[in-house]
Protein backbone atom coordinates (compact mmCIF):
# COMPACT_ATOMS: atom_id res chain seq x y z
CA UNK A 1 79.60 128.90 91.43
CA UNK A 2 77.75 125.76 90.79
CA UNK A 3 74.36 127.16 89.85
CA UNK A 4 76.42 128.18 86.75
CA UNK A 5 79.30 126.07 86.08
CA UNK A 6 79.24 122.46 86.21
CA UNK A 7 82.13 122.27 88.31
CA UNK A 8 84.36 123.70 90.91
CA UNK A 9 87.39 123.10 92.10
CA UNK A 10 88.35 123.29 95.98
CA UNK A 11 92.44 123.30 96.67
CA UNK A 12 94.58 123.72 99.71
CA UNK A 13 97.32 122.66 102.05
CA UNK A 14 96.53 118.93 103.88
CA UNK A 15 94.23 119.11 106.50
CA UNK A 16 92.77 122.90 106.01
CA UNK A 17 89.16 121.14 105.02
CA UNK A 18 88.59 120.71 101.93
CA UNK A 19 87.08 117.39 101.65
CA UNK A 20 84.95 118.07 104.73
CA UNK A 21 83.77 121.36 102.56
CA UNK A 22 82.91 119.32 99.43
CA UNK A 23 81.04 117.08 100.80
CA UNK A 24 79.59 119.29 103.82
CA UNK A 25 78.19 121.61 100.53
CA UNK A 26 77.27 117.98 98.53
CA UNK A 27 74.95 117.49 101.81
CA UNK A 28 73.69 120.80 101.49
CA UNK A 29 72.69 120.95 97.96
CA UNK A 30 70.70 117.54 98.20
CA UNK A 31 68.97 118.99 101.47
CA UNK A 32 67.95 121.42 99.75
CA UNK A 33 66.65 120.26 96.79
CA UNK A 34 69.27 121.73 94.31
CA UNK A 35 70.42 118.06 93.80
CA UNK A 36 68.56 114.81 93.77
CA UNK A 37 72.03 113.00 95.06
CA UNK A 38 75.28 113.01 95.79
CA UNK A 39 77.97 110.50 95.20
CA UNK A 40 81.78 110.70 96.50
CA UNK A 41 85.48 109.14 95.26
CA UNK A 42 88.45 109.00 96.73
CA UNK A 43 90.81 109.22 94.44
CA UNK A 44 93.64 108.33 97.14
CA UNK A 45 91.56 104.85 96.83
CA UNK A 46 90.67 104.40 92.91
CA UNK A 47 93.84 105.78 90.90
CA UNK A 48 92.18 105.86 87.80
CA UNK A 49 89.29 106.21 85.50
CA UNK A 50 87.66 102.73 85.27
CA UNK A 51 88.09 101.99 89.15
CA UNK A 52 86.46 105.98 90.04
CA UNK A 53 83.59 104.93 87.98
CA UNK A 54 83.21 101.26 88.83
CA UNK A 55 82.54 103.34 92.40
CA UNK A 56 80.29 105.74 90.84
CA UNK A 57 78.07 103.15 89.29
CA UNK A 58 77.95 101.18 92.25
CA UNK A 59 76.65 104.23 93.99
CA UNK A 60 74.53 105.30 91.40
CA UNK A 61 72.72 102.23 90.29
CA UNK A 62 72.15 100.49 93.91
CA UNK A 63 70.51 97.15 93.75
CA UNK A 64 71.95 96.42 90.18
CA UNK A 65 75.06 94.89 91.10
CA UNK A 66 77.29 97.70 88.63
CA UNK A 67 80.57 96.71 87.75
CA UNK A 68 82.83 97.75 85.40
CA UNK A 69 84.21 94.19 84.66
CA UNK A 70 80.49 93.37 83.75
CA UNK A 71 81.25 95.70 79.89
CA UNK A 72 83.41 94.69 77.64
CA UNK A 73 84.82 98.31 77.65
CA UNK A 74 84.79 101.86 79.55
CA UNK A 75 82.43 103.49 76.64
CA UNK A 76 79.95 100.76 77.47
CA UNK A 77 80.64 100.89 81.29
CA UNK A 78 79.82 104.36 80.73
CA UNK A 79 76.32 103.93 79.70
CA UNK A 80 74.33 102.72 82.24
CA UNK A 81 75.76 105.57 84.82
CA UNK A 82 74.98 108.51 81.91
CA UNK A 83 71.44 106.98 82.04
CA UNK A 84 71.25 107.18 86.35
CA UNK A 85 72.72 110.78 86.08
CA UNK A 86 69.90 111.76 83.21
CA UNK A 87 67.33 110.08 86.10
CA UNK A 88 68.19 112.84 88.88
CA UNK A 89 70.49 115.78 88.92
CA UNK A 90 73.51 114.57 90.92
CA UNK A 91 76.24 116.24 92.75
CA UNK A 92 79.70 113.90 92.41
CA UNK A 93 82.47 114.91 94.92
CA UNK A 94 86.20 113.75 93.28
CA UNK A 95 88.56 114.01 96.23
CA UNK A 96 91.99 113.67 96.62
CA UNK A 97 92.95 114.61 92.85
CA UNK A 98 96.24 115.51 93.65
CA UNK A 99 96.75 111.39 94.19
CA UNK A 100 96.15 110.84 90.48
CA UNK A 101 97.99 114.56 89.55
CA UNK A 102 101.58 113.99 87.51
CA UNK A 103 104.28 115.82 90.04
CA UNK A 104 106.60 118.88 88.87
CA UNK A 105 108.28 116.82 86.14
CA UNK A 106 105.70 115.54 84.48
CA UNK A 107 105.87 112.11 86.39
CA UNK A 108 102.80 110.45 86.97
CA UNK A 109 102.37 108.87 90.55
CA UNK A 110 102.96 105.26 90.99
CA UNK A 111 100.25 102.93 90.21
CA UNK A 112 98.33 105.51 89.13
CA UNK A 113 96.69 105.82 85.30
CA UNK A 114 97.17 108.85 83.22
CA UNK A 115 94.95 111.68 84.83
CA UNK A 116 93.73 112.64 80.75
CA UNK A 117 91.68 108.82 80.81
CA UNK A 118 89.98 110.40 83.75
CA UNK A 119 89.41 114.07 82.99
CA UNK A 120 87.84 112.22 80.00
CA UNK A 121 85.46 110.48 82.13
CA UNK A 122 84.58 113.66 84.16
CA UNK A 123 83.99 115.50 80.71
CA UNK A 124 81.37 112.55 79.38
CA UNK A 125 79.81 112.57 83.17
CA UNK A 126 79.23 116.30 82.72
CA UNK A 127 77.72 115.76 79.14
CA UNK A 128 75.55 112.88 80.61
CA UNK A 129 73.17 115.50 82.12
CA UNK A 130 73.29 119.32 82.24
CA UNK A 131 72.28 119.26 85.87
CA UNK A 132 75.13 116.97 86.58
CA UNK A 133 77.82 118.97 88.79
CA UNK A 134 81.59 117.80 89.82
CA UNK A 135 83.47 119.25 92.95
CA UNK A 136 86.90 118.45 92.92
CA UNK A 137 89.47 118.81 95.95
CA UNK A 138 92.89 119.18 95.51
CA UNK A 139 96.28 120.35 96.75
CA UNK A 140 97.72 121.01 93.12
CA UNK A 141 95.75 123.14 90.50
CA UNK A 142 94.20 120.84 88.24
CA UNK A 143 95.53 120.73 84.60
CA UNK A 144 93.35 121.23 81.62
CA UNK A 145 90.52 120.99 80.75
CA UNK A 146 90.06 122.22 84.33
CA UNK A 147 92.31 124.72 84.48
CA UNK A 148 89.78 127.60 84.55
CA UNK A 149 91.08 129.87 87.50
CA UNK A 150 87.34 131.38 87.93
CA UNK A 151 86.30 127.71 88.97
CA UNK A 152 88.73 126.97 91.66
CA UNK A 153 88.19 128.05 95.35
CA UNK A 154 91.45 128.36 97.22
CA UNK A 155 91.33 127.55 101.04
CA UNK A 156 93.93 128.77 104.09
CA UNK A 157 94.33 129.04 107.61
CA UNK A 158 91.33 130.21 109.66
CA UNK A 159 92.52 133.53 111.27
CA UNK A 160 92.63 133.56 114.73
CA UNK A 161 89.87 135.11 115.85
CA UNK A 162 88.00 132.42 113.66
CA UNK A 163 90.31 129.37 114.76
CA UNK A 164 88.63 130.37 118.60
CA UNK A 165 85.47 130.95 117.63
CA UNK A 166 85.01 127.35 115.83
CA UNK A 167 86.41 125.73 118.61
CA UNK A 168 84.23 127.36 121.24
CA UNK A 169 81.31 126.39 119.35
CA UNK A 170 82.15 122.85 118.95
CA UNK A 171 83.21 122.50 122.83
């Protein structure tokens, strides 16, 4: 899915693996050369836009001492982490979206930002670089601009027979 579309979206029940997934395939892809680097947010930690890429940019531009406080606004914030993802094709895992996601009646969570400020900042990350690629995790579908069904990955319960077989390999 992500060798053609610059992002996917994993979603499930609590605890059925999702983060370990995203960043289990983030691993992956820089082993193996389909990514330069990865970088990872939890959005249960940064509740909006300006504190998910304050994160980013401290993980993308080590040894500069990034902050977002340092720019007198998020479009100039913005710019020095749209150069770093231009530098090397990078793999950014947004976890926990469902944190930051407005509930059944329309009610965004407390403390948190309005999730459109950070769906913006995903969009410009994506435009940084073509080679750029988001994986999101979730509980909740994600509202638009993505909403595209094709892009999200929907995880259950291991059967079983699958259920023993994992946990006779790991013993």
């Amino acid at each position: 899915l992500l060798h053609d579309q610059p992002y996917a979206v994993v979603r499930g029940q609590g605890g059925a693996g999702k983060t370990a997934l995203a960043v289990e395939l983030a691993r992956w892809l820089v082993r193996t050369g389909r990514s330069e680097r990865a970088a990872f947010v939890s959005m249960e930690e940064y509740l909006d836009a300006r504190g998910a890429l304050d994160s980013l940019g401290r993980q993308l531009l080590p040894g500069e001492s990034y902050s977002v406080a340092q720019y007198p606004d998020m479009k100039k914030a913005l710019q020095p982490v749209e150069r770093a993802l231009r530098d090397q094709p990078t793999i950014i895992v947004l976890d926990n979206l469902e944190s930051v996601l407005p509930d059944q009646s329309g009610e965004t969570p407390r403390a948190a930002a309005p999730v459109e400020e950070l769906f913006q900042l995903c969009e410009a990350l994506l435009d940084a670089d073509p080679a750029t690629r988001i994986v999101f995790t979730s509980r909740e579908p994600l509202p638009s601009p993505f909403n595209h069904r094709a892009r999200h990955i929907g995880l259950g319960a291991l059967s079983r027979e699958d259920a023993i077989e994992l946990v006779s390999q790991v013993m």
